[in-house]
C-alpha atoms as a PDB file:
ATOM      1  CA  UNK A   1      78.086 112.794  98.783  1.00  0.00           C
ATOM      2  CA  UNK A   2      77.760 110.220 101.779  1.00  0.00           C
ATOM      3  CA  UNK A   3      78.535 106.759 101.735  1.00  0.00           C
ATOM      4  CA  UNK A   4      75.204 105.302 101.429  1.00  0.00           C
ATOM      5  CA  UNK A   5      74.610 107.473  98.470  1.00  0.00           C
ATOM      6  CA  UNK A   6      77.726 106.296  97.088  1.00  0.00           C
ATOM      7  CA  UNK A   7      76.849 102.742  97.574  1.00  0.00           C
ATOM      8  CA  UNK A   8      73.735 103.182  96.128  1.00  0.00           C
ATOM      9  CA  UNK A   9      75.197 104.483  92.924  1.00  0.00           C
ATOM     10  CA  UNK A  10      78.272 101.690  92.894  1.00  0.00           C
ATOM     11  CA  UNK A  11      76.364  98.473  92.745  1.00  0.00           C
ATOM     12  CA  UNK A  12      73.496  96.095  91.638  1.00  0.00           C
ATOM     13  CA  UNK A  13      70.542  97.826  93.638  1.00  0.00           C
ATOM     14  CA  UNK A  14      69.058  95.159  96.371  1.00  0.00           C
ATOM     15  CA  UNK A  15      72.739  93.697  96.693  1.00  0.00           C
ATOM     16  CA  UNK A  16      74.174  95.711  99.368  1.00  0.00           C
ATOM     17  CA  UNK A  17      75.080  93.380 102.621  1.00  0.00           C
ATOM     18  CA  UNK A  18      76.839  95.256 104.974  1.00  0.00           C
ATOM     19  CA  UNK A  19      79.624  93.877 107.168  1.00  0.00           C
ATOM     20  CA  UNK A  20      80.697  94.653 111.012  1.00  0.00           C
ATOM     21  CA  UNK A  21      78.332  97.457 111.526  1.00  0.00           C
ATOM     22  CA  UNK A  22      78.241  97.208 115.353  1.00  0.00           C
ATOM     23  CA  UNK A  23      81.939  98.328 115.524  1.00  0.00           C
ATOM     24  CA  UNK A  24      82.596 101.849 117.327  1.00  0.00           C
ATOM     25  CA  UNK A  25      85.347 103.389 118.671  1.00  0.00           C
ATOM     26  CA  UNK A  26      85.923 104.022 122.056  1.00  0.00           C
ATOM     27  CA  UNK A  27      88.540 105.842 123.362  1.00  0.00           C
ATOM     28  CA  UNK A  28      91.968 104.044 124.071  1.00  0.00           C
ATOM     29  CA  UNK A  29      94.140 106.870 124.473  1.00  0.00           C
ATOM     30  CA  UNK A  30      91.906 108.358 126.692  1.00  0.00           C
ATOM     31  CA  UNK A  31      91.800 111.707 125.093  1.00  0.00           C
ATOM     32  CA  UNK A  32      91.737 114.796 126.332  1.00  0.00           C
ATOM     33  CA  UNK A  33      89.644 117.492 125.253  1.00  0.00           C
ATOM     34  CA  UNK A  34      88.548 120.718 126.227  1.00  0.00           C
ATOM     35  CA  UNK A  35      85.969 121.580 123.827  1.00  0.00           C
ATOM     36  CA  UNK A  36      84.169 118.098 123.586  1.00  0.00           C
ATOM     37  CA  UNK A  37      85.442 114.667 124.771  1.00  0.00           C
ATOM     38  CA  UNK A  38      86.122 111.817 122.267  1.00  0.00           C
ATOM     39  CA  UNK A  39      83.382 110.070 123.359  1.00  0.00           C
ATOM     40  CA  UNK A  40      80.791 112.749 123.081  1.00  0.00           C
ATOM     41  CA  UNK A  41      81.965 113.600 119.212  1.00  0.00           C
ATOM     42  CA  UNK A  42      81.356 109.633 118.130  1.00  0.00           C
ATOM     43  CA  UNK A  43      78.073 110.040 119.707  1.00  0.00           C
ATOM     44  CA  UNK A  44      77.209 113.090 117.888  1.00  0.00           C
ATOM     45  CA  UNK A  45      78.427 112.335 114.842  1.00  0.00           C
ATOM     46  CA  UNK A  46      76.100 108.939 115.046  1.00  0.00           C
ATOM     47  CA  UNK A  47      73.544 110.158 115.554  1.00  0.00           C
ATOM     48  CA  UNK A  48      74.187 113.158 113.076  1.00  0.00           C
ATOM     49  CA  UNK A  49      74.874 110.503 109.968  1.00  0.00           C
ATOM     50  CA  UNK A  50      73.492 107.644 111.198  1.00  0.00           C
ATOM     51  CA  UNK A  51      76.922 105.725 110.879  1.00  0.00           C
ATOM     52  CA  UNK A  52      78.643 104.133 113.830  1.00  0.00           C
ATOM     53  CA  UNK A  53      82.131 104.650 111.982  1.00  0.00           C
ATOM     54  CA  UNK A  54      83.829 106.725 108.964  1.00  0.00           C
ATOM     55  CA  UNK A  55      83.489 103.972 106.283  1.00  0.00           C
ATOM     56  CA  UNK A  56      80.831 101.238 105.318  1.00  0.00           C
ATOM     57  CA  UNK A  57      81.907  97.804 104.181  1.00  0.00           C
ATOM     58  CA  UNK A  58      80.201  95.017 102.417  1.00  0.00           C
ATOM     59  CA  UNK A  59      79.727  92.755  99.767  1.00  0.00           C
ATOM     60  CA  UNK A  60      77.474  93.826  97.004  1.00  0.00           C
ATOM     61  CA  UNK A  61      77.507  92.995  92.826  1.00  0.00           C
ATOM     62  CA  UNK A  62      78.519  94.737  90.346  1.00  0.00           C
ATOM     63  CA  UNK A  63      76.789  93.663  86.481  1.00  0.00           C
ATOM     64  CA  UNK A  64      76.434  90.635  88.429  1.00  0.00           C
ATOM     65  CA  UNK A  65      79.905  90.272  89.915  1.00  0.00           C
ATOM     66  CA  UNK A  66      80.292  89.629  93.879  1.00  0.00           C
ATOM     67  CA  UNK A  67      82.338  92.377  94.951  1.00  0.00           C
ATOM     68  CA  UNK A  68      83.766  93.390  98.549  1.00  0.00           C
ATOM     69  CA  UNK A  69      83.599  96.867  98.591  1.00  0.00           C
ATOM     70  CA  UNK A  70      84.424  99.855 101.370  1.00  0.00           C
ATOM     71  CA  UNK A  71      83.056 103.423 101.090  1.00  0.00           C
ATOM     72  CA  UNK A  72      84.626 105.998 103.269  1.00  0.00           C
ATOM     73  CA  UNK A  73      82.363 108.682 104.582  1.00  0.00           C
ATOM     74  CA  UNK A  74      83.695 112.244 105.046  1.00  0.00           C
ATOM     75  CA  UNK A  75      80.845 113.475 107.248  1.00  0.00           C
ATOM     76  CA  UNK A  76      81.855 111.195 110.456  1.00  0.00           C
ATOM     77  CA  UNK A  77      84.973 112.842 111.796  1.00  0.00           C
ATOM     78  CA  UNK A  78      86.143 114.286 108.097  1.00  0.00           C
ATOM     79  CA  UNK A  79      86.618 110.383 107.353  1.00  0.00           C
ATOM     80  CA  UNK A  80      89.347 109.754 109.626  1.00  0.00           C
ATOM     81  CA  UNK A  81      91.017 106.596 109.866  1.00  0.00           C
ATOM     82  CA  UNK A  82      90.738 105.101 113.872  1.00  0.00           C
ATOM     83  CA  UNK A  83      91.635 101.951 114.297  1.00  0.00           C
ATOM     84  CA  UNK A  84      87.774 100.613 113.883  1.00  0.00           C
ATOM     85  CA  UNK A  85      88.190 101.751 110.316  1.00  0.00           C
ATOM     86  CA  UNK A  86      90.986 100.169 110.007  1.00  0.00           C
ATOM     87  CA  UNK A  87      90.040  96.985 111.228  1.00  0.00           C
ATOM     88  CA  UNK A  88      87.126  97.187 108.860  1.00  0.00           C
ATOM     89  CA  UNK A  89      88.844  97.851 105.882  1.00  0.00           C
ATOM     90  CA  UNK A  90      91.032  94.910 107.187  1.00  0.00           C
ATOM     91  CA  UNK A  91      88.604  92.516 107.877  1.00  0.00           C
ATOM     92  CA  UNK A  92      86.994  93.302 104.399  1.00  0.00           C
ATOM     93  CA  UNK A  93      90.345  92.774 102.255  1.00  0.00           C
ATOM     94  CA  UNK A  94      90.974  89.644 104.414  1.00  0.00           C
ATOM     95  CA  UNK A  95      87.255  88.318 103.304  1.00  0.00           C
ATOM     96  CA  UNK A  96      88.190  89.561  99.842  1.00  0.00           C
ATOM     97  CA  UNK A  97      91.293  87.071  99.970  1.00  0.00           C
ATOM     98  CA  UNK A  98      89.635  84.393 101.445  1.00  0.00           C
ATOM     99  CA  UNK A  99      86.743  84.704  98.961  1.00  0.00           C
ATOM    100  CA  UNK A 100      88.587  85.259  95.765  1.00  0.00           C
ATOM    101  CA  UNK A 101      86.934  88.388  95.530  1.00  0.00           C
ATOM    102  CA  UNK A 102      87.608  91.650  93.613  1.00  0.00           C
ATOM    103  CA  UNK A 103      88.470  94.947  96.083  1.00  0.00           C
ATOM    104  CA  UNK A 104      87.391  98.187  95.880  1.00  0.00           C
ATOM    105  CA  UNK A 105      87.875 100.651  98.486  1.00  0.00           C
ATOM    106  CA  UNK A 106      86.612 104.667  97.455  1.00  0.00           C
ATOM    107  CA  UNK A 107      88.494 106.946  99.912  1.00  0.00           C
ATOM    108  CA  UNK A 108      87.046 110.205 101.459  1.00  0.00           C
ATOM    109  CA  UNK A 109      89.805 111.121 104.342  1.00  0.00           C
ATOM    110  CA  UNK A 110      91.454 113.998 106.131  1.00  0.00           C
ATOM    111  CA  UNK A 111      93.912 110.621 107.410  1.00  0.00           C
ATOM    112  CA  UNK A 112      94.757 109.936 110.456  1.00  0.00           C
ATOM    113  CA  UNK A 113      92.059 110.467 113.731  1.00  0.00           C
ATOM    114  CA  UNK A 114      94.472 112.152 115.979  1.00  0.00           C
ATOM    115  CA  UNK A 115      92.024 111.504 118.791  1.00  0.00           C
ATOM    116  CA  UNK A 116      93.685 107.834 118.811  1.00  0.00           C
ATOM    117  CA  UNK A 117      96.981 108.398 118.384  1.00  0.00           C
ATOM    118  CA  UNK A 118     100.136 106.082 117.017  1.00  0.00           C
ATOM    119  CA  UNK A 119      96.816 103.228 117.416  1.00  0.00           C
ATOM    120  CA  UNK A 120      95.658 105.306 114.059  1.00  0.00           C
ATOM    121  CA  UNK A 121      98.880 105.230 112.472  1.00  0.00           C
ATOM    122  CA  UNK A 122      99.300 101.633 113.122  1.00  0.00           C
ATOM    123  CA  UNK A 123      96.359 101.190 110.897  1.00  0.00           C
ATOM    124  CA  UNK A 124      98.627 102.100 107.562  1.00  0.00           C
ATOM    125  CA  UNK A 125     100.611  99.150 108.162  1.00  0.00           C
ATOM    126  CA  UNK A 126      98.021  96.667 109.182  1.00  0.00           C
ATOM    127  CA  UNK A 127      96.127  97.643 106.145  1.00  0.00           C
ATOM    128  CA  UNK A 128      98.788  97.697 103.438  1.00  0.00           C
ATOM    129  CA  UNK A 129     100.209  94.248 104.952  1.00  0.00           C
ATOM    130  CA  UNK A 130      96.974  92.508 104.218  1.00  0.00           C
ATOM    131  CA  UNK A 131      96.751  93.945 100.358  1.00  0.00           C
ATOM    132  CA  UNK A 132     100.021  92.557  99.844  1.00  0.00           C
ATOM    133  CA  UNK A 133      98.465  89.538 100.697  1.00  0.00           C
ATOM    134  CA  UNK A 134      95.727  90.118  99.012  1.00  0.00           C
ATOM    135  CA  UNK A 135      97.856  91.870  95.795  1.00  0.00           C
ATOM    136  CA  UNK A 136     100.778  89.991  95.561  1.00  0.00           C
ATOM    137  CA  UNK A 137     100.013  86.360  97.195  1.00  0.00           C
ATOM    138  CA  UNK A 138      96.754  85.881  95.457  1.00  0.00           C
ATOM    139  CA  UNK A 139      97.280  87.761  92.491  1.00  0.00           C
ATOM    140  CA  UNK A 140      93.721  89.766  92.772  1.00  0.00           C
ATOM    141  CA  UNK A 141      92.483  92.760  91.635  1.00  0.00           C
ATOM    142  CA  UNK A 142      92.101  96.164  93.854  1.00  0.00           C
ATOM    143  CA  UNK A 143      90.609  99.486  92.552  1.00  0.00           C
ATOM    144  CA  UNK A 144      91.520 102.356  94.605  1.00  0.00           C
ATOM    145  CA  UNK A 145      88.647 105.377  94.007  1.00  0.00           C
ATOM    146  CA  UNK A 146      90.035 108.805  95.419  1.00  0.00           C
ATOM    147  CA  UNK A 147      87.522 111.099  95.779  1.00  0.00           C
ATOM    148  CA  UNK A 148      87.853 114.908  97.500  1.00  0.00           C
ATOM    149  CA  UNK A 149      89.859 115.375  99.881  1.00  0.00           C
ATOM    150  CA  UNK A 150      91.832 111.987  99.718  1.00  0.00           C
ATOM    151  CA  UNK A 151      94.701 113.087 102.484  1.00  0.00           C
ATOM    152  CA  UNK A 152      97.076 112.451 105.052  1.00  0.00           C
ATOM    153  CA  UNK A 153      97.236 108.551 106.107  1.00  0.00           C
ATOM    154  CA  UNK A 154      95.128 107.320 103.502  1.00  0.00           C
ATOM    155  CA  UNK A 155      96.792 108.498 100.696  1.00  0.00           C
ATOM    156  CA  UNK A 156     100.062 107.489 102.133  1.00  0.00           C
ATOM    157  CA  UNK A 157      98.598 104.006 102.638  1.00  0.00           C
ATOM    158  CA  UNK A 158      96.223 102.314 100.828  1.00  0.00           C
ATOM    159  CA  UNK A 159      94.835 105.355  98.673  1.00  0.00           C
ATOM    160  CA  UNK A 160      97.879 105.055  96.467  1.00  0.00           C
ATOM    161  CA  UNK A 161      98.291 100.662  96.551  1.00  0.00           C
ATOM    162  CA  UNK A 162      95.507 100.135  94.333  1.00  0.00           C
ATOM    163  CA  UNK A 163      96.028  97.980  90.801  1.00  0.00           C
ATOM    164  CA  UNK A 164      93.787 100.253  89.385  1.00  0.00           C
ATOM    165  CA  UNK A 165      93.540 104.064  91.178  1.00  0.00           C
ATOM    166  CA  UNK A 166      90.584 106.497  89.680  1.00  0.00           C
ATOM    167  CA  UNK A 167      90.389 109.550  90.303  1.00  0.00           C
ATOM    168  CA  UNK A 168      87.678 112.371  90.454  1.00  0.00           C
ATOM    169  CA  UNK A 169      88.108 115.240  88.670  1.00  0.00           C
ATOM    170  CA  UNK A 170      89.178 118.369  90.474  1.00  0.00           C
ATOM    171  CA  UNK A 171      89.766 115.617  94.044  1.00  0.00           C
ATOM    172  CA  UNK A 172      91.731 117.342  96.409  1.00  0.00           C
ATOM    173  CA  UNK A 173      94.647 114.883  97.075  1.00  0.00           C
ATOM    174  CA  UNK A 174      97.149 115.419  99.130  1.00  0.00           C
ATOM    175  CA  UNK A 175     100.047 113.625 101.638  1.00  0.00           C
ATOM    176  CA  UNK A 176     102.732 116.137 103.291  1.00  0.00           C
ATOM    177  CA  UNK A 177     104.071 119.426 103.568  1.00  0.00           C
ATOM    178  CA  UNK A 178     102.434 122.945 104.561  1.00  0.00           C
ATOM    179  CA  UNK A 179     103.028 126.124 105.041  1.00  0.00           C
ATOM    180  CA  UNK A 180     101.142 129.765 106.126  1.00  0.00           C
ATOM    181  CA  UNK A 181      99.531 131.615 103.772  1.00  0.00           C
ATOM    182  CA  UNK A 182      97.364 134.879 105.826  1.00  0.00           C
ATOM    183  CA  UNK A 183      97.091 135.905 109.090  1.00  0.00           C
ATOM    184  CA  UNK A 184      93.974 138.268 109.504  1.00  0.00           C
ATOM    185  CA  UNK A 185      93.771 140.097 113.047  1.00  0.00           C
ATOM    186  CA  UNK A 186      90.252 142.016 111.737  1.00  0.00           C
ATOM    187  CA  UNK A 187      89.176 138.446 111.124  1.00  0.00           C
ATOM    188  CA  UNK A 188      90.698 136.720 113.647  1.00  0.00           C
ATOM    189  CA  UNK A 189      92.013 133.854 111.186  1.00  0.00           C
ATOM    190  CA  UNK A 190      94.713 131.974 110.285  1.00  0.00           C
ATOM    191  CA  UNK A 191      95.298 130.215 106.893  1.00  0.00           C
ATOM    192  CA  UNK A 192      97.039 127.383 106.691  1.00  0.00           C
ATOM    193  CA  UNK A 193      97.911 125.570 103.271  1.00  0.00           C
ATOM    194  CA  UNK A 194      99.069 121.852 102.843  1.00  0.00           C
ATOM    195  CA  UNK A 195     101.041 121.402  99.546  1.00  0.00           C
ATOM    196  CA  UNK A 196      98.551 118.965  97.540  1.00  0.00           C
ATOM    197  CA  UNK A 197      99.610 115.348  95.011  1.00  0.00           C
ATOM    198  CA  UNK A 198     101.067 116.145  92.647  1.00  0.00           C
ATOM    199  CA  UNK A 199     102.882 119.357  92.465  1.00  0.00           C
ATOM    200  CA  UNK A 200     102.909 122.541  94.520  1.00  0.00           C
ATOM    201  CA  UNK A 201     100.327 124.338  92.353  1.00  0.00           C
ATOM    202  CA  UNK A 202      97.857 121.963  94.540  1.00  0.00           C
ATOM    203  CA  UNK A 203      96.719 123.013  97.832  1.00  0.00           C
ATOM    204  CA  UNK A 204      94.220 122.785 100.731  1.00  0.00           C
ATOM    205  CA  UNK A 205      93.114 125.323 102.979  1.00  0.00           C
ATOM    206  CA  UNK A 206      93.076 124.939 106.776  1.00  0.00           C
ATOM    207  CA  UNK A 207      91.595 127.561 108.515  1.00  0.00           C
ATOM    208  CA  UNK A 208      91.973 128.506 112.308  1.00  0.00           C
ATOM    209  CA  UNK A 209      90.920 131.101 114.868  1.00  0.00           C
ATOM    210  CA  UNK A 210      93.845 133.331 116.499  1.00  0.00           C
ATOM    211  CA  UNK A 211      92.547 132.961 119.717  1.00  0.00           C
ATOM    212  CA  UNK A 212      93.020 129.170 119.561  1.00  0.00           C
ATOM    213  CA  UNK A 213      96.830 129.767 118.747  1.00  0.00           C
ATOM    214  CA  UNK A 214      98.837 128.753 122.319  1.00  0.00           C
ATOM    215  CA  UNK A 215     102.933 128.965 120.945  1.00  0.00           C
ATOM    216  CA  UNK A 216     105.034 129.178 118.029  1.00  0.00           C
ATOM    217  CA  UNK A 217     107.639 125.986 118.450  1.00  0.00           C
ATOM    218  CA  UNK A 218     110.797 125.709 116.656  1.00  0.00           C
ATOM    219  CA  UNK A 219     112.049 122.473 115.997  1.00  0.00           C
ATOM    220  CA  UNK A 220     116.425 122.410 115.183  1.00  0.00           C
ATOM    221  CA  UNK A 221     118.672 119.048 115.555  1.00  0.00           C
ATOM    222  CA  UNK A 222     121.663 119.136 114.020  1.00  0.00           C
ATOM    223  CA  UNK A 223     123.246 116.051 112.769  1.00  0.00           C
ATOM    224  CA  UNK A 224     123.153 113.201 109.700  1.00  0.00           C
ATOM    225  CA  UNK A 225     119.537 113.678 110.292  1.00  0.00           C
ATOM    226  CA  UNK A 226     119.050 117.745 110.519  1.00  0.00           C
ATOM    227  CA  UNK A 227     115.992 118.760 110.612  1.00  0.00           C
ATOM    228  CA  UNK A 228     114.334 122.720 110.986  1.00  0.00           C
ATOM    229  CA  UNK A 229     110.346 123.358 111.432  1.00  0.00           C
ATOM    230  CA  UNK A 230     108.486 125.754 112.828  1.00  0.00           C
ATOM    231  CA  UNK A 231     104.919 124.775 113.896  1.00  0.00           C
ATOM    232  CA  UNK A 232     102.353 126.282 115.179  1.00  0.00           C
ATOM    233  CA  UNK A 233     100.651 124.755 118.002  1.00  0.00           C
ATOM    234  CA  UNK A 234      96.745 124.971 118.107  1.00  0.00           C
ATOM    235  CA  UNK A 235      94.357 123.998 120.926  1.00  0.00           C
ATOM    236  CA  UNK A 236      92.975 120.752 120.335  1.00  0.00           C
ATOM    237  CA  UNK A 237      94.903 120.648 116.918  1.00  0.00           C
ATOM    238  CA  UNK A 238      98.679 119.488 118.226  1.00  0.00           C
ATOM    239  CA  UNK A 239     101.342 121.152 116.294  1.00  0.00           C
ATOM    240  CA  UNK A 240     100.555 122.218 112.958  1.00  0.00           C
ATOM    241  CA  UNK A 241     103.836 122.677 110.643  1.00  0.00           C
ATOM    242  CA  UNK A 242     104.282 125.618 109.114  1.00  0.00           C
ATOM    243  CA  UNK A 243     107.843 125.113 106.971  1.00  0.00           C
ATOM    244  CA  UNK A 244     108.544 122.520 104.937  1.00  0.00           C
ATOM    245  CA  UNK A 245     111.080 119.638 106.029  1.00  0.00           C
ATOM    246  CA  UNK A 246     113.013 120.391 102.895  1.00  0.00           C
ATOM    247  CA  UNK A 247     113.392 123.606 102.803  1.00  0.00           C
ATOM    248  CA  UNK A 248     116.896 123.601 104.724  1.00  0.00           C
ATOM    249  CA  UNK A 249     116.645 126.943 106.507  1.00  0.00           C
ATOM    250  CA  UNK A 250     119.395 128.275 108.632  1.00  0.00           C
ATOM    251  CA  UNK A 251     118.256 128.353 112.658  1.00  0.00           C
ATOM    252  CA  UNK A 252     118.707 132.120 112.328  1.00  0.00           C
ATOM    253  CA  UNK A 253     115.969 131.920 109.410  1.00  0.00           C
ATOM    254  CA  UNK A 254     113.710 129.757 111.684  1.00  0.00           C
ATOM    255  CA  UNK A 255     114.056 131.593 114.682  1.00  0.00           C
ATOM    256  CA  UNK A 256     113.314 135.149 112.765  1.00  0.00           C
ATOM    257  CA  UNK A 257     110.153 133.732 111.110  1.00  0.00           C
ATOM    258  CA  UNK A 258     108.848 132.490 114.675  1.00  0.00           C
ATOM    259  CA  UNK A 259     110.242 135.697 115.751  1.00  0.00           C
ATOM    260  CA  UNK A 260     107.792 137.490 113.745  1.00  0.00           C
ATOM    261  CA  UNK A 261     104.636 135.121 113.835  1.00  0.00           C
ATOM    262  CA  UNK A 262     105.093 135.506 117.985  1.00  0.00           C
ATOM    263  CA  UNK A 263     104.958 138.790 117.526  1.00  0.00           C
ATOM    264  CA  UNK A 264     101.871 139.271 115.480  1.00  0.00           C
ATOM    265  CA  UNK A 265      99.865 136.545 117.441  1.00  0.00           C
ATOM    266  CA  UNK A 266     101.363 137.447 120.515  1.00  0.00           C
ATOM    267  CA  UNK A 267     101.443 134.569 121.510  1.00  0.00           C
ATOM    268  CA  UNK A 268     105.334 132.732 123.245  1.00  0.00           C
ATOM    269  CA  UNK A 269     108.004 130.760 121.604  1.00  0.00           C
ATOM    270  CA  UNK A 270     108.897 127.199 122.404  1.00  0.00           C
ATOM    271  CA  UNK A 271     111.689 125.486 121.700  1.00  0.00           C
ATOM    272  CA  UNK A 272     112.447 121.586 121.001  1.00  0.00           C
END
């Protein structure tokens, strides 16, 4: 479901004015791509949903009741959070403050837009520092929606700061940890699961092509803060991890699983 469909079903019909909708992102990391630039994809996915960003925010009513209200949109960029999002959702809970207004904020996220880098991750903080303001300084009311998938940043963020969090039924929500679950050469696939919220029995599906697969890199530091991982790094992906931080293998474990996923995808070993 988009955002606008979303809105449309949320409040009062005729209500709906929009805030900040000449934001865009541009490209401050200046990343590099070589399937499709940064700046190409925002253009394409404009024009493909008619959005200039991932999320929508406003003011509409409710029965009646001003609300401030954000919709995420998964169809621009899998709803990932940039820091234009950000600074919408921002803005919106800092007009929500100022206004004495109630919040509501439905979430639709992979997290994080990798394309802008820590400036993404930066937007967790900004955001939960101004519902703290918003929560615990002015004592008002925020209703967290999380619909499918409701991932990565978000749901380490504001996903999970709401008063009141709802929930849709069968949403895929999800924060950390992964693992691999089948490589198929006849295919030419990899599967990829990320352990879902809450409990292990929950998980989401990445898929990738083998012939995107560049290295299998093994992460080992010893120390008060040990830490083990194999990832695997895909092109225009990063590293993807493929163990789990907890799962305390020995570095001859590690290096025997990249051992064997080298060998299958033929493809080298790097280690960090």
């Amino acid at each position: 479901m988009s955002s606008s469909d979303r809105i449309e079903l949320s409040i009062d019909p005729g209500t709906w004015d929009p805030m900040d909708e000449d934001m865009f992102s541009l490209d401050p990391i200046d990343f590099h791509s070589e399937e499709e630039p940064y700046k190409d994809r925002i253009d394409s996915y404009q024009k493909k949903t008619g959005l200039t960003e991932a999320i929508q925010t406003g003011i509409g009513q409710l029965n009646g009741i001003p609300v401030a209200i954000g919709v995420m949109d998964f169809q621009f960029i899998g709803g990932s959070m940039g820091s234009v999002v950000g600074e919408k959702i921002t803005r919106l809970i800092e007009y929500a403050t100022n206004q004495f207004l109630p919040l509501i904020l439905v979430c639709a996220s992979g997290g994080a837009r990798m394309q802008e880098g820590s400036l993404s991750l930066m937007q967790m903080a900004k955001i939960s520092a101004a519902l703290y303001d918003y929560q615990s300084n002015k004592k008002l009311v925020y209703v967290s929606i999380l619909t499918s998938p409701t991932t990565g940043g978000v749901t380490a963020s504001f996903g999970m700061l709401g008063d009141i969090i709802i929930a849709e039924p069968n949403a895929y929500i999800a924060f950390a940890g992964s693992g691999y679950d089948r490589f198929d050469r006849k295919e030419g696939i990899v599967c990829i699961f990320r352990w879902g919220f809450p409990g292990k029995n929950r998980r989401i599906l990445l898929r990738f092509f083998m012939k995107d697969i560049q290295s299998i890199r093994i992460e080992v530091k010893e120390g008060f803060n040990a830490r083990r991982v194999l990832y695997m790094e895909i092109r225009g992906q990063g590293a993807i991890p493929l163990t789990r931080t907890d799962e305390n293998l020995t570095p001859r474990e590690i290096e025997q699983k990249a051992a064997e996923l080298a060998y299958f995808l033929r493809v080298p070993i790097e280690v960090f």
